[in-house]
N, C-alpha and C. Protein backbone atom coordinates (compact mmCIF):
# COMPACT_ATOMS: atom_id res chain seq x y z
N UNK A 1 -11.15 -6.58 -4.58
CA UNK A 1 -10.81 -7.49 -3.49
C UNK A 1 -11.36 -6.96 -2.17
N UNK A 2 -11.18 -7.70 -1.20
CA UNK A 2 -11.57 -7.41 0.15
C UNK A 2 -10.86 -6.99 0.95
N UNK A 3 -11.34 -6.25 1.91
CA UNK A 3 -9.68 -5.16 2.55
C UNK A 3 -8.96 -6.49 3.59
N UNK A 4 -9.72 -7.49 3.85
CA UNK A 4 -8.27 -8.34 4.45
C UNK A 4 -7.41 -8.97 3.22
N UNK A 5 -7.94 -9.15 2.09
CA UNK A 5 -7.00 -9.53 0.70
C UNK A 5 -6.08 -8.20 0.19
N UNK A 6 -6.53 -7.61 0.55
CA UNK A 6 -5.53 -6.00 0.11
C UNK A 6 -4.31 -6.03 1.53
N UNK A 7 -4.89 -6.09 2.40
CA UNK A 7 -4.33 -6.16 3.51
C UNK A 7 -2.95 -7.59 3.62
N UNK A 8 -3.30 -8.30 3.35
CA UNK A 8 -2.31 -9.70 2.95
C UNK A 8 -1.74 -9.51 2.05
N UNK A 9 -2.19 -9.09 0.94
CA UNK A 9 -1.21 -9.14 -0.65
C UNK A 9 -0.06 -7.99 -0.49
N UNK A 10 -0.66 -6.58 0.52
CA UNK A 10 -0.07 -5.60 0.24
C UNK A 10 1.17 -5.71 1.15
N UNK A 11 1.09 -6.51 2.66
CA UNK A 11 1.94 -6.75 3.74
C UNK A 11 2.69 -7.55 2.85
N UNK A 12 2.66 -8.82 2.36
CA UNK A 12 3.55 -9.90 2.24
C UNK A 12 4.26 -9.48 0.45
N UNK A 13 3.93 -8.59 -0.27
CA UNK A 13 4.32 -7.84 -1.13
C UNK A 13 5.56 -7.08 -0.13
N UNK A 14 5.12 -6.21 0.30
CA UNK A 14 5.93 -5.50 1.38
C UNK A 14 7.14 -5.73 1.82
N UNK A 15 6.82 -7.90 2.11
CA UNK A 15 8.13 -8.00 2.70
C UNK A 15 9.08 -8.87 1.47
N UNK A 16 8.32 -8.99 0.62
CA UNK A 16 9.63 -8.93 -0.76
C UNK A 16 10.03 -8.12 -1.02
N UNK A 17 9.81 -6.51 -1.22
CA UNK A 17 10.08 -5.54 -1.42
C UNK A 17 11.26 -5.15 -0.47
N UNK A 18 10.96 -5.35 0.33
CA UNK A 18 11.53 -5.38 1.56
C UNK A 18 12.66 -5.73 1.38
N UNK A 19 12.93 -7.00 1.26
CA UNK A 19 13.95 -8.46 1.51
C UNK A 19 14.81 -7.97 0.25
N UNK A 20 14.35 -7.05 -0.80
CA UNK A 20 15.12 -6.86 -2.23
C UNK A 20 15.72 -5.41 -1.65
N UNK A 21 15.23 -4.50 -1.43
CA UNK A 21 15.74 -3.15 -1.39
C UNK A 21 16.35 -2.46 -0.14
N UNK A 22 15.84 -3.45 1.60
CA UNK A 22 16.10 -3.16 2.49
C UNK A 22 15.60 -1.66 2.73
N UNK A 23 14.01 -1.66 2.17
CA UNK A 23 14.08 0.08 2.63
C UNK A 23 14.14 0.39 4.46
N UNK A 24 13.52 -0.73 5.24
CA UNK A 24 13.63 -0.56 6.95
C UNK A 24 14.88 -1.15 7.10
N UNK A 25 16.20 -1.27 6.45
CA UNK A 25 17.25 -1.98 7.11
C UNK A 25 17.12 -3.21 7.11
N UNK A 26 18.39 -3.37 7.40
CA UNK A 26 18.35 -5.21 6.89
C UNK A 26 17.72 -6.26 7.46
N UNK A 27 17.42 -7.29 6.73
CA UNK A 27 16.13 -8.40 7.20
C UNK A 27 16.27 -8.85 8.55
N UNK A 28 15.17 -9.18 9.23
CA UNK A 28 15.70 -9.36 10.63
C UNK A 28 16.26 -11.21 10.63
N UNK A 29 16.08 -11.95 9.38
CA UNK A 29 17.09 -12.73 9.51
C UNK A 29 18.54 -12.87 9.17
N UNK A 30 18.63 -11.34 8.99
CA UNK A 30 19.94 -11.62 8.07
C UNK A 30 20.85 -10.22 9.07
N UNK A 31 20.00 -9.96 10.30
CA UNK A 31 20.57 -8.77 11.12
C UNK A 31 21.77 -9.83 12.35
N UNK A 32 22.49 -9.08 12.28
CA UNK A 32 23.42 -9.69 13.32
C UNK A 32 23.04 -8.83 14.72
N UNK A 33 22.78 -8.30 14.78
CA UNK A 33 21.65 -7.87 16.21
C UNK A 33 20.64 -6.68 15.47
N UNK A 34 19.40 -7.43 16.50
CA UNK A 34 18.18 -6.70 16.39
C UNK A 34 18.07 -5.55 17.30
N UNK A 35 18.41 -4.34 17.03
CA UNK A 35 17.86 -3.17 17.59
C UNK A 35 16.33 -2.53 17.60
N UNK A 36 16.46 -2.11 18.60
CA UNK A 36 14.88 -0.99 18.78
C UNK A 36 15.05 -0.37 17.72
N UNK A 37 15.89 0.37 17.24
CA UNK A 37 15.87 1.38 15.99
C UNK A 37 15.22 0.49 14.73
N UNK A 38 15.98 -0.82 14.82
CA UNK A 38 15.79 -1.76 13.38
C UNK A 38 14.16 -2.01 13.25
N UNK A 39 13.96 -2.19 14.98
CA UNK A 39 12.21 -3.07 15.17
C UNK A 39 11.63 -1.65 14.93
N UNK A 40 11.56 -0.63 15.13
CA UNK A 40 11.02 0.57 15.16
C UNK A 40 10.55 0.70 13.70
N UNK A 41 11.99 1.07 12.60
CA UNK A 41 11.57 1.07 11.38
C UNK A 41 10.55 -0.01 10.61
N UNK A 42 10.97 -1.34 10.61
CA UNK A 42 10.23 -1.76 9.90
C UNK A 42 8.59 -2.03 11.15
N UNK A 43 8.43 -1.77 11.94
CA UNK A 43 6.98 -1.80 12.30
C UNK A 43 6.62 0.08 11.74
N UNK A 44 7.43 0.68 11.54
CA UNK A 44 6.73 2.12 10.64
C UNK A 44 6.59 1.62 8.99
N UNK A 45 7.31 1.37 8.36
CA UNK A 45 7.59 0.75 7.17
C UNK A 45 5.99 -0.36 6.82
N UNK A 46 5.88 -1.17 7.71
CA UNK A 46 4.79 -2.40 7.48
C UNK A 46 3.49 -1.87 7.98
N UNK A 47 3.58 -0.77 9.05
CA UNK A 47 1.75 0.01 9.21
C UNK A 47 1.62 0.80 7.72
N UNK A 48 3.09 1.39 7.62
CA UNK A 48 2.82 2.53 5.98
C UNK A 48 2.55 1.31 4.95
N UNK A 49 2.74 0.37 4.63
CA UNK A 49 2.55 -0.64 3.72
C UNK A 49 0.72 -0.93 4.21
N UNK A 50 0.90 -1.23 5.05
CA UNK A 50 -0.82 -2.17 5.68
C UNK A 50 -1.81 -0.68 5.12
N UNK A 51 -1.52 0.33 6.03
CA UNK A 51 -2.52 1.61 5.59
C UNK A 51 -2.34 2.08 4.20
N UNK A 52 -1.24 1.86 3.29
CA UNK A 52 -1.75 2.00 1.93
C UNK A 52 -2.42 0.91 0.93
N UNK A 53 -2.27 -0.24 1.67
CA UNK A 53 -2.71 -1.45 0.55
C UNK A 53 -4.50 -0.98 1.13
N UNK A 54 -4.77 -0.33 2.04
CA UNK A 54 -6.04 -0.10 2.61
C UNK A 54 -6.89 1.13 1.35
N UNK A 55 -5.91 2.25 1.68
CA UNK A 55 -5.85 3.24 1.35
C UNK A 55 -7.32 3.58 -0.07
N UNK A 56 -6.88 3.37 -0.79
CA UNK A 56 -7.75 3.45 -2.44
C UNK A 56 -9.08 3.13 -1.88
N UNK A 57 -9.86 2.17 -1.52
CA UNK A 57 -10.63 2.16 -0.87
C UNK A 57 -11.15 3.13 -0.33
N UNK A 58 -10.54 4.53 -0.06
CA UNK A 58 -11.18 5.35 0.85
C UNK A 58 -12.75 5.95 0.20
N UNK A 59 -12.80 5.58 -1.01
CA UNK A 59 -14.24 5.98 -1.87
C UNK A 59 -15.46 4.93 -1.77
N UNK A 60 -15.16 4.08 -0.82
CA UNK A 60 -15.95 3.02 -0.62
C UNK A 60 -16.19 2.73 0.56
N UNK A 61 -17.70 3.48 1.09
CA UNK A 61 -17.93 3.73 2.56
C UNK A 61 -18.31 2.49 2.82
N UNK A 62 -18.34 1.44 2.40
CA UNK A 62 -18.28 -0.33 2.97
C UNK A 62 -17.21 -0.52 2.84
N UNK A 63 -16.30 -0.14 2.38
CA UNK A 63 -14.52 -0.57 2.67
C UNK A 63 -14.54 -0.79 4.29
N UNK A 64 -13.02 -1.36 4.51
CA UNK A 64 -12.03 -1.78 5.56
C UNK A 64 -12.12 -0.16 6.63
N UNK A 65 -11.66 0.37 5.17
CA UNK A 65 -11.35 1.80 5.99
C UNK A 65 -12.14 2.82 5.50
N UNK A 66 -13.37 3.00 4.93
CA UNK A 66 -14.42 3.19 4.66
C UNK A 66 -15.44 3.06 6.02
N UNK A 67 -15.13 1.87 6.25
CA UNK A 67 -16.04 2.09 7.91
C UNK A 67 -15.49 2.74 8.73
N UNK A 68 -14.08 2.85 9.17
CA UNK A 68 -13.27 3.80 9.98
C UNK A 68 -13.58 5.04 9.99
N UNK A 69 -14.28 5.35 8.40
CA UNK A 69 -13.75 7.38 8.13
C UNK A 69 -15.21 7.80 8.16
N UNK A 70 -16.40 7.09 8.49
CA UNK A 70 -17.71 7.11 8.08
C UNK A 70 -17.49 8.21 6.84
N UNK A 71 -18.45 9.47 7.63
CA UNK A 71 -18.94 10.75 7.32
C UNK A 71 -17.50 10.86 5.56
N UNK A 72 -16.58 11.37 5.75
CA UNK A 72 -15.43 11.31 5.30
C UNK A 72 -15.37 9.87 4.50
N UNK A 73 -15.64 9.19 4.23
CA UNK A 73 -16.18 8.32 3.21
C UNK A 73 -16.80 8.05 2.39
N UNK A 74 -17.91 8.41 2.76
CA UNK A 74 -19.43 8.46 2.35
C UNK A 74 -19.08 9.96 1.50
N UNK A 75 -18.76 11.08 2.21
CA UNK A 75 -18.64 11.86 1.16
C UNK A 75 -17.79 12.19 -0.28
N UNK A 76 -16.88 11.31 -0.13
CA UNK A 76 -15.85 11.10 -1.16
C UNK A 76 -16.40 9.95 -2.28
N UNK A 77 -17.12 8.92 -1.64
CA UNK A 77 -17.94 8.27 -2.43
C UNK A 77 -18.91 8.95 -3.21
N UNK A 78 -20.00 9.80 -3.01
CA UNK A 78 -21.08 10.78 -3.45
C UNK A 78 -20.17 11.62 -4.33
N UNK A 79 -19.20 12.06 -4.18
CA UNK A 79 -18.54 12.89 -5.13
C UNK A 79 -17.79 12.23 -6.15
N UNK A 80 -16.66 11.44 -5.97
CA UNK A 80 -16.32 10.73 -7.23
C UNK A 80 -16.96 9.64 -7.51
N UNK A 81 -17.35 8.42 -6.34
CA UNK A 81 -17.94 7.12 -6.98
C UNK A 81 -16.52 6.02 -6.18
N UNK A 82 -17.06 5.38 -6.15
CA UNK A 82 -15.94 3.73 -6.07
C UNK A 82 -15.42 3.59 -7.39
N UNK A 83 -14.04 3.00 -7.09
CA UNK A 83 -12.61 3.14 -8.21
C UNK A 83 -12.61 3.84 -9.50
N UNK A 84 -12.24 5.34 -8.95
CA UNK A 84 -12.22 6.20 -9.81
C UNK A 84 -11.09 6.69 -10.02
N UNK A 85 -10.84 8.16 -9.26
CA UNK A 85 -9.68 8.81 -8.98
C UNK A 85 -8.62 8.12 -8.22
N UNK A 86 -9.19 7.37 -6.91
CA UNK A 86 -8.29 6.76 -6.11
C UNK A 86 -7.78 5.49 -6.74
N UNK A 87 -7.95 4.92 -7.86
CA UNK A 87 -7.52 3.47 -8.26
C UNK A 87 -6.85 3.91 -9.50
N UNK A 88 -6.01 5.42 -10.05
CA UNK A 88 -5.81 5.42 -10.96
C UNK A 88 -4.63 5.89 -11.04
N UNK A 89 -3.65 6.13 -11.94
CA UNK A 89 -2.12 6.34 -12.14
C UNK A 89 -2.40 8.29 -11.47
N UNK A 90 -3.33 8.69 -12.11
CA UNK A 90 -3.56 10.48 -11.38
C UNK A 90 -3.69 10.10 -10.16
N UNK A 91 -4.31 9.66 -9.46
CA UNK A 91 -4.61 9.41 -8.42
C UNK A 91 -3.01 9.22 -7.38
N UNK A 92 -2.36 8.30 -8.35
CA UNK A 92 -0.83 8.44 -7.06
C UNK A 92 0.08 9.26 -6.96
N UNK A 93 -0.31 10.09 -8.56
CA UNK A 93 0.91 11.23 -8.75
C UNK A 93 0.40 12.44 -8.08
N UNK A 94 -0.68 12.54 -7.76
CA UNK A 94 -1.62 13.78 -6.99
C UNK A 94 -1.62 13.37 -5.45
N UNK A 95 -1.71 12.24 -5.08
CA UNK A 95 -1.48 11.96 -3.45
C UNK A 95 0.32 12.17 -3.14
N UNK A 96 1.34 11.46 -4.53
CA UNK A 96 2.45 11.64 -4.24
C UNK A 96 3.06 13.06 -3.54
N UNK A 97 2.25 13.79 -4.55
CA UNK A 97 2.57 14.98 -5.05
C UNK A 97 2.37 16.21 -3.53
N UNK A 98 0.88 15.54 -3.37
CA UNK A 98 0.32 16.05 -1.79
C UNK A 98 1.06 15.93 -0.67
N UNK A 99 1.63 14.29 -0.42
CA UNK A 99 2.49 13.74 0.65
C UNK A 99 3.79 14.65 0.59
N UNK A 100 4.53 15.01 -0.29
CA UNK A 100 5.82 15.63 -0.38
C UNK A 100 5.69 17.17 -0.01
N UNK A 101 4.43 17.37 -0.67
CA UNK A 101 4.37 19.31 -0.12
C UNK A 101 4.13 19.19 1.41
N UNK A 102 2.93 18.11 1.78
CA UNK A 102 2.66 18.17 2.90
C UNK A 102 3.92 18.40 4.23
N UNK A 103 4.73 17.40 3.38
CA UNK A 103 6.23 17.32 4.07
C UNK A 103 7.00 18.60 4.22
N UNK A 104 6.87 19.55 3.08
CA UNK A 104 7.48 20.45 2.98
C UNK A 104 7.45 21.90 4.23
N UNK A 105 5.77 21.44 3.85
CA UNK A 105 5.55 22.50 4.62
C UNK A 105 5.96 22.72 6.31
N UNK A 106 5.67 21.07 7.02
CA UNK A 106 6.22 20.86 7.89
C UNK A 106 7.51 21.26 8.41
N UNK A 107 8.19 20.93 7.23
CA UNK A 107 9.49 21.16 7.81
C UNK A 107 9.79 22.98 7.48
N UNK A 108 9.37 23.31 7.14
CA UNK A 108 8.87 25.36 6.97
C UNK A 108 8.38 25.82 8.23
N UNK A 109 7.73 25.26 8.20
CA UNK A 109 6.71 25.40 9.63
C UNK A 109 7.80 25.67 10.66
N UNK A 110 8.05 24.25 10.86
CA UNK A 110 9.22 24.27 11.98
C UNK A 110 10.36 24.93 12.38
N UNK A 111 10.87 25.21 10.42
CA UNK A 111 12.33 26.09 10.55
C UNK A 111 11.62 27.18 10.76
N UNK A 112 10.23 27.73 10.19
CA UNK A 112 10.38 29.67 10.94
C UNK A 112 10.12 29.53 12.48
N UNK A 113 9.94 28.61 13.65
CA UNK A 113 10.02 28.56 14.54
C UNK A 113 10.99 27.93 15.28
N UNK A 114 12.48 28.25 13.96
CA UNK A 114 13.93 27.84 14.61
C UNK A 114 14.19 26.32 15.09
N UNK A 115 13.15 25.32 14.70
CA UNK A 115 13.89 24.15 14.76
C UNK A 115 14.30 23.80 13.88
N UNK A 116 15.37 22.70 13.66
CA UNK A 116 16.28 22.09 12.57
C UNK A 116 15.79 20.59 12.78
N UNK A 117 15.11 20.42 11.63
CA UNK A 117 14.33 18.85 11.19
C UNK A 117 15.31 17.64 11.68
N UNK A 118 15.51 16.89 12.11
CA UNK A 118 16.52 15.85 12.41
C UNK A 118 16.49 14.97 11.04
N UNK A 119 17.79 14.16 10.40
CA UNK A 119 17.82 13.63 9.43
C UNK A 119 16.65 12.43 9.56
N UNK A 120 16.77 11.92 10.99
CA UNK A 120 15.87 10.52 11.41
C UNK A 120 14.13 10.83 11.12
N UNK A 121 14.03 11.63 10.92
CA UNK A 121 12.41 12.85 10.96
C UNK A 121 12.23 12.49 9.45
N UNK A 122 13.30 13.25 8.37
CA UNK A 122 13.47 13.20 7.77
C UNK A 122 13.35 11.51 6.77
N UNK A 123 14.18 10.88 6.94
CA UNK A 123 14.12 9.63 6.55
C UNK A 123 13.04 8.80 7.04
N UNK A 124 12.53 8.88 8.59
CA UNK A 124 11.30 8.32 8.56
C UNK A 124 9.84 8.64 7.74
N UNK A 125 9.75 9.95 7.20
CA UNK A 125 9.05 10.67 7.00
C UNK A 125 9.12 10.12 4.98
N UNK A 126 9.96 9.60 4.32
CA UNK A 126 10.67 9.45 3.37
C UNK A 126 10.03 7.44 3.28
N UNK A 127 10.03 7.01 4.57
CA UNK A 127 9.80 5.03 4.74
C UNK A 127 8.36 5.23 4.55
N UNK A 128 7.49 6.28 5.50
CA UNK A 128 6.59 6.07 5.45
C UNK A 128 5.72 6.69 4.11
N UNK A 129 6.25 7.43 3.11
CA UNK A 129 5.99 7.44 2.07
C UNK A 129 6.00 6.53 0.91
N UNK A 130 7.16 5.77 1.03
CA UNK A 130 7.37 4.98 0.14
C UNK A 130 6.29 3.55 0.83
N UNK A 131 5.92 3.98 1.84
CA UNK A 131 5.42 2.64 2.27
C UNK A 131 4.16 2.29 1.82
N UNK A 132 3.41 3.82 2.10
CA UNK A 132 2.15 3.89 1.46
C UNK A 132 2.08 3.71 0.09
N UNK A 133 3.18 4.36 -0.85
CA UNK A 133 3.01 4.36 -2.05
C UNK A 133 2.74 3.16 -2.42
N UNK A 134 3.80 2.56 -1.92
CA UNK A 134 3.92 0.91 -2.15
C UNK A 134 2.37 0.15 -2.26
N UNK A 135 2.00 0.43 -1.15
CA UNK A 135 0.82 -0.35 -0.56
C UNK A 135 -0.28 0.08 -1.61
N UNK A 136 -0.54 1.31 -1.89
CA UNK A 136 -1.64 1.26 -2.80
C UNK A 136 -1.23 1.12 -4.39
N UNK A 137 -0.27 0.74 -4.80
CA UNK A 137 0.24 0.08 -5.96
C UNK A 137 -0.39 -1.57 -5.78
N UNK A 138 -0.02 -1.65 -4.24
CA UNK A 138 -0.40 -3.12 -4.85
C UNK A 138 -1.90 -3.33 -4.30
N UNK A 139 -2.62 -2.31 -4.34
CA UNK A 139 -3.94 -2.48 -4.02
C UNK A 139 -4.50 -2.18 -5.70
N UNK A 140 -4.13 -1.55 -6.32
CA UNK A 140 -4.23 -1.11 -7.71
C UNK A 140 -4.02 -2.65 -8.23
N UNK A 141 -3.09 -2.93 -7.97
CA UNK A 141 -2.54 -3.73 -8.90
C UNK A 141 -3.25 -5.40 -8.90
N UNK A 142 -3.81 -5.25 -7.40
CA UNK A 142 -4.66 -6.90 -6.97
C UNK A 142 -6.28 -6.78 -7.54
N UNK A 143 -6.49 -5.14 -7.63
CA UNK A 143 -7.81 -4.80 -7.90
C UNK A 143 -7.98 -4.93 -10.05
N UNK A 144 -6.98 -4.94 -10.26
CA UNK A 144 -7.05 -5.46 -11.81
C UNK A 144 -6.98 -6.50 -11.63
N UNK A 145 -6.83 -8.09 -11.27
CA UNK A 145 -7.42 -8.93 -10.81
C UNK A 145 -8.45 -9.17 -10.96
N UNK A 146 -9.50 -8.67 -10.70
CA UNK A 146 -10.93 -8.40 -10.87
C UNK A 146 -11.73 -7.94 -11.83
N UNK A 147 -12.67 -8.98 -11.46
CA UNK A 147 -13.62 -8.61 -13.18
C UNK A 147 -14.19 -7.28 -13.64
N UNK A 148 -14.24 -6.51 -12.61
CA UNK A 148 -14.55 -4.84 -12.79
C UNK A 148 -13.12 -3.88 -12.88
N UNK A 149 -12.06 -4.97 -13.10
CA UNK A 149 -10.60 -3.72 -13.44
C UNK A 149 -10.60 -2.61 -12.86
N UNK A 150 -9.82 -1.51 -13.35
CA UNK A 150 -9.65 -0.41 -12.44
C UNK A 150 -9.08 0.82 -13.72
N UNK A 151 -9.68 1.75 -13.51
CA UNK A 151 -9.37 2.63 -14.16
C UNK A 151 -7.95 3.74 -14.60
N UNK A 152 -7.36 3.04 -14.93
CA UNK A 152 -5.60 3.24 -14.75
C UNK A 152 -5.77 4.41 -15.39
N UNK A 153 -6.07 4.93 -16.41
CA UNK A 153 -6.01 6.41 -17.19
C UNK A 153 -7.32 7.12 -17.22
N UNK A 154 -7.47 7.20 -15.25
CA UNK A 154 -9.07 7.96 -15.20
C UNK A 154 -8.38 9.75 -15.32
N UNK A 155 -9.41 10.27 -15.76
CA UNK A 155 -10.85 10.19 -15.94
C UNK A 155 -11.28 9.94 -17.09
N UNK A 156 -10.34 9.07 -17.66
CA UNK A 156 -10.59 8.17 -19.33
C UNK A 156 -11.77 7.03 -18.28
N UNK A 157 -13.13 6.49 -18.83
CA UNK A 157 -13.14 5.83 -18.18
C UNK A 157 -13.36 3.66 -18.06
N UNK A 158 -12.39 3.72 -19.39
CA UNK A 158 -11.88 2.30 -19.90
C UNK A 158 -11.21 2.03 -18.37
N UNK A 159 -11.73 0.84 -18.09
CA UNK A 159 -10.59 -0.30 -17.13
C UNK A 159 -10.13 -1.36 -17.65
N UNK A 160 -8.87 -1.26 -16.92
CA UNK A 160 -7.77 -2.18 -17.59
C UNK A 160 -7.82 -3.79 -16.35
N UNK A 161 -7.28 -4.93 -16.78
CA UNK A 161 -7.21 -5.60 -15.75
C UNK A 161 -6.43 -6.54 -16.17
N UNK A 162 -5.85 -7.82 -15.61
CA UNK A 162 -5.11 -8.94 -15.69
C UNK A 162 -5.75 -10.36 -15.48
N UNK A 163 -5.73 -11.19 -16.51
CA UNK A 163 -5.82 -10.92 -18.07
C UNK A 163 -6.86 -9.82 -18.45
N UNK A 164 -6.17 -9.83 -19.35
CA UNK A 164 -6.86 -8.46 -20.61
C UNK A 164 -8.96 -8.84 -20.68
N UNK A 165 -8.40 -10.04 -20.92
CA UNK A 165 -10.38 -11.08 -21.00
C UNK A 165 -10.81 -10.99 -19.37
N UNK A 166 -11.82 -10.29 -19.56
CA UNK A 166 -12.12 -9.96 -17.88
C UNK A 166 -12.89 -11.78 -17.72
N UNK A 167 -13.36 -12.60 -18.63
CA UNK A 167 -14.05 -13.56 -18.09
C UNK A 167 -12.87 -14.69 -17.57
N UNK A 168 -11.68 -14.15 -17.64
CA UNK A 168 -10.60 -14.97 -16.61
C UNK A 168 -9.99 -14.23 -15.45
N UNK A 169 -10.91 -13.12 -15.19
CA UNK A 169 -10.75 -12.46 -13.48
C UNK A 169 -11.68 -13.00 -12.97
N UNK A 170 -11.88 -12.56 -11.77
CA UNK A 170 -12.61 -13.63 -10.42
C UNK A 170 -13.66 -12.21 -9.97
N UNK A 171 -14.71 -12.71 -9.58
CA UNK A 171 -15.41 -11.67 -9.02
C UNK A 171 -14.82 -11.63 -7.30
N UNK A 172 -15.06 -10.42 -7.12
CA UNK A 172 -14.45 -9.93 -5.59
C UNK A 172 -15.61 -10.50 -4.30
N UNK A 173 -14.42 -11.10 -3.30
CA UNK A 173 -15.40 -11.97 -2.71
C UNK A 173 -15.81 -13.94 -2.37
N UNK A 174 -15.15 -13.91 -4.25
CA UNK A 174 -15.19 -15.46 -4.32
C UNK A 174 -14.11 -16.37 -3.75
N UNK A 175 -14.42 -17.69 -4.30
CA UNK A 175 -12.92 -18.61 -3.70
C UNK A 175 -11.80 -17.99 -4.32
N UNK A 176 -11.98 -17.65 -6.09
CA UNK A 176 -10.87 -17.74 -6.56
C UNK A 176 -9.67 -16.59 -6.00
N UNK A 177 -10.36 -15.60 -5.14
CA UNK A 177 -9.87 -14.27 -4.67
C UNK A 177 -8.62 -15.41 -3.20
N UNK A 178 -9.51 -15.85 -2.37
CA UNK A 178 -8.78 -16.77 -0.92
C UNK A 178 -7.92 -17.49 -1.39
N UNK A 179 -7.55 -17.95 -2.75
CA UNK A 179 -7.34 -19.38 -3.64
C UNK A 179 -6.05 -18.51 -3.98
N UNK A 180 -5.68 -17.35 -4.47
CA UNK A 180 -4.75 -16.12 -4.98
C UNK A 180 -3.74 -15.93 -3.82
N UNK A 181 -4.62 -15.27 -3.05
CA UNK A 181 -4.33 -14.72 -1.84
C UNK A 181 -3.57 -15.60 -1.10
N UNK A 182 -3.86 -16.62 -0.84
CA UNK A 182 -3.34 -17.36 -0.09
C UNK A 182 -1.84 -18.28 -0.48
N UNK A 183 -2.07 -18.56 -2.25
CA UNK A 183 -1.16 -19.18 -2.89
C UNK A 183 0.17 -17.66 -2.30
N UNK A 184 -0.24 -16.86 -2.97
CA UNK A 184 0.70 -15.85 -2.65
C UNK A 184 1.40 -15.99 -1.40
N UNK A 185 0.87 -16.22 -0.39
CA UNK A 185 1.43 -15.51 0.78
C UNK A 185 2.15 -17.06 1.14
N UNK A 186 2.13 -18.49 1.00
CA UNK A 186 2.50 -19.36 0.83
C UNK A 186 3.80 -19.19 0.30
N UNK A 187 3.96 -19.08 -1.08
CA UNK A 187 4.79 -18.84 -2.23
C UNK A 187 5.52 -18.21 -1.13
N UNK A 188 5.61 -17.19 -0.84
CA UNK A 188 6.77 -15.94 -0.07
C UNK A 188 7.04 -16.48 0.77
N UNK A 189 5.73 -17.37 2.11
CA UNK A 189 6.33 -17.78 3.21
C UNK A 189 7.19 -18.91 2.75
N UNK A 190 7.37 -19.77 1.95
CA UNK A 190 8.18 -20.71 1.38
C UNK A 190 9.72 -20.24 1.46
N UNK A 191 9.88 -19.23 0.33
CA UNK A 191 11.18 -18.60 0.11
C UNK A 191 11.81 -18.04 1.40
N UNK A 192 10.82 -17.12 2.16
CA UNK A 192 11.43 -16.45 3.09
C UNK A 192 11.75 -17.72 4.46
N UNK A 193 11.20 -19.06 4.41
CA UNK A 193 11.70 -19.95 5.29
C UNK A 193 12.91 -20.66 4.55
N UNK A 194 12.86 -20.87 3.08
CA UNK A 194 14.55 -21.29 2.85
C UNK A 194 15.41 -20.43 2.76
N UNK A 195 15.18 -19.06 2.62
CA UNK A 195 16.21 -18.80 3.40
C UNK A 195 16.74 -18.06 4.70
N UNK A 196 15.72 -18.21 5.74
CA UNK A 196 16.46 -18.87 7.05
C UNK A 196 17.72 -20.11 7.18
N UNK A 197 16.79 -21.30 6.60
CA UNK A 197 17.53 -22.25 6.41
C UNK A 197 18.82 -22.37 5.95
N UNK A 198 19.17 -21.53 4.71
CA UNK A 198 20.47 -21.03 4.14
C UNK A 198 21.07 -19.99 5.42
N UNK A 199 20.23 -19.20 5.93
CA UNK A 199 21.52 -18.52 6.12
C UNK A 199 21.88 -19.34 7.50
């Protein structure tokens, strides 16, 4: 798909996810007052969603965010290739895996220089993980979609996709991709306007 279709599927994914689990606190239609704290989280929550539905892409120096990282693109491309490592089940348990030490260390860092992490540090640090995770699940998951699938058990290098018959995926690019995309984000804006209406 195209990074504004990753970008749409992965946001409006986001805010079902959202609307089911309340990971930024409760919906802002269903908040009996809107706080800075409330607007704070979910605009951290929906950039960590937007920058991971981006994310996988980073091996594709014509990506969204491929043009952002040039140099740092281009070289990650030359070394593994487009949807390899980054489009694959290793791929999230090794970034997971990265994001949490990365965390760790931080907060090491800080305690041998006698600060005490704040829980809010903490839990933000926890949204914006799950946010990203989120986001490149459903960049994985829109990119099986597509007639070139994605390599779910790389460095096996069979791709898997939805349907199984790649000649009923859409090549990336076409109507049938805007035609998806759009039904989707329809579909949600539907639900999420009845229930305004309900509540």
């Amino acid at each position: 798909m195209e990074g504004r279709s990753h970008l749409l599927v992965g946001l409006t994914a986001g805010v079902v996810l959202d609307s089911f689990v309340h990971l930024s606190g409760d919906p802002l239609t269903l908040a009996k007052t809107v706080t800075v704290t409330l607007l704070v989280k979910k605009a951290v929550y929906y950039f960590s969603v937007g920058f991971g539905a981006l994310l996988p892409d980073i091996d594709n120096a014509r990506s969204t965010l491929g043009h952002k990282l040039g140099v740092v693109s281009k070289g990650i491309q030359k070394i593994a290739g487009h949807r390899t490592l980054f489009h694959s089940l290793l791929g999230l348990v090794l970034g997971s895996l990265l994001a949490i030490g990365l965390q760790q260390v931080v907060i090491w860092l800080l305690s041998q220089r006698g600060f005490t992490v704040p829980a809010d540090f903490v839990g933000a640090s926890h949204l914006v993980f799950f946010g990203v995770l989120f986001g490149c699940i459903m960049h994985i998951a829109a990119d099986a979609l597509t007639q070139g699938g994605v390599p779910l058990f790389w460095p096996n290098p069979r791709r898997y996709g939805f349907p199984p018959d790649s000649h009923w995926r859409f090549r990336t690019g076409t109507w049938p991709e805007f035609v998806i995309v759009w039904s989707f984000m329809i579909i949600v804006g539907a639900c999420i306007w009845q229930s305004v209406l309900v509540v």
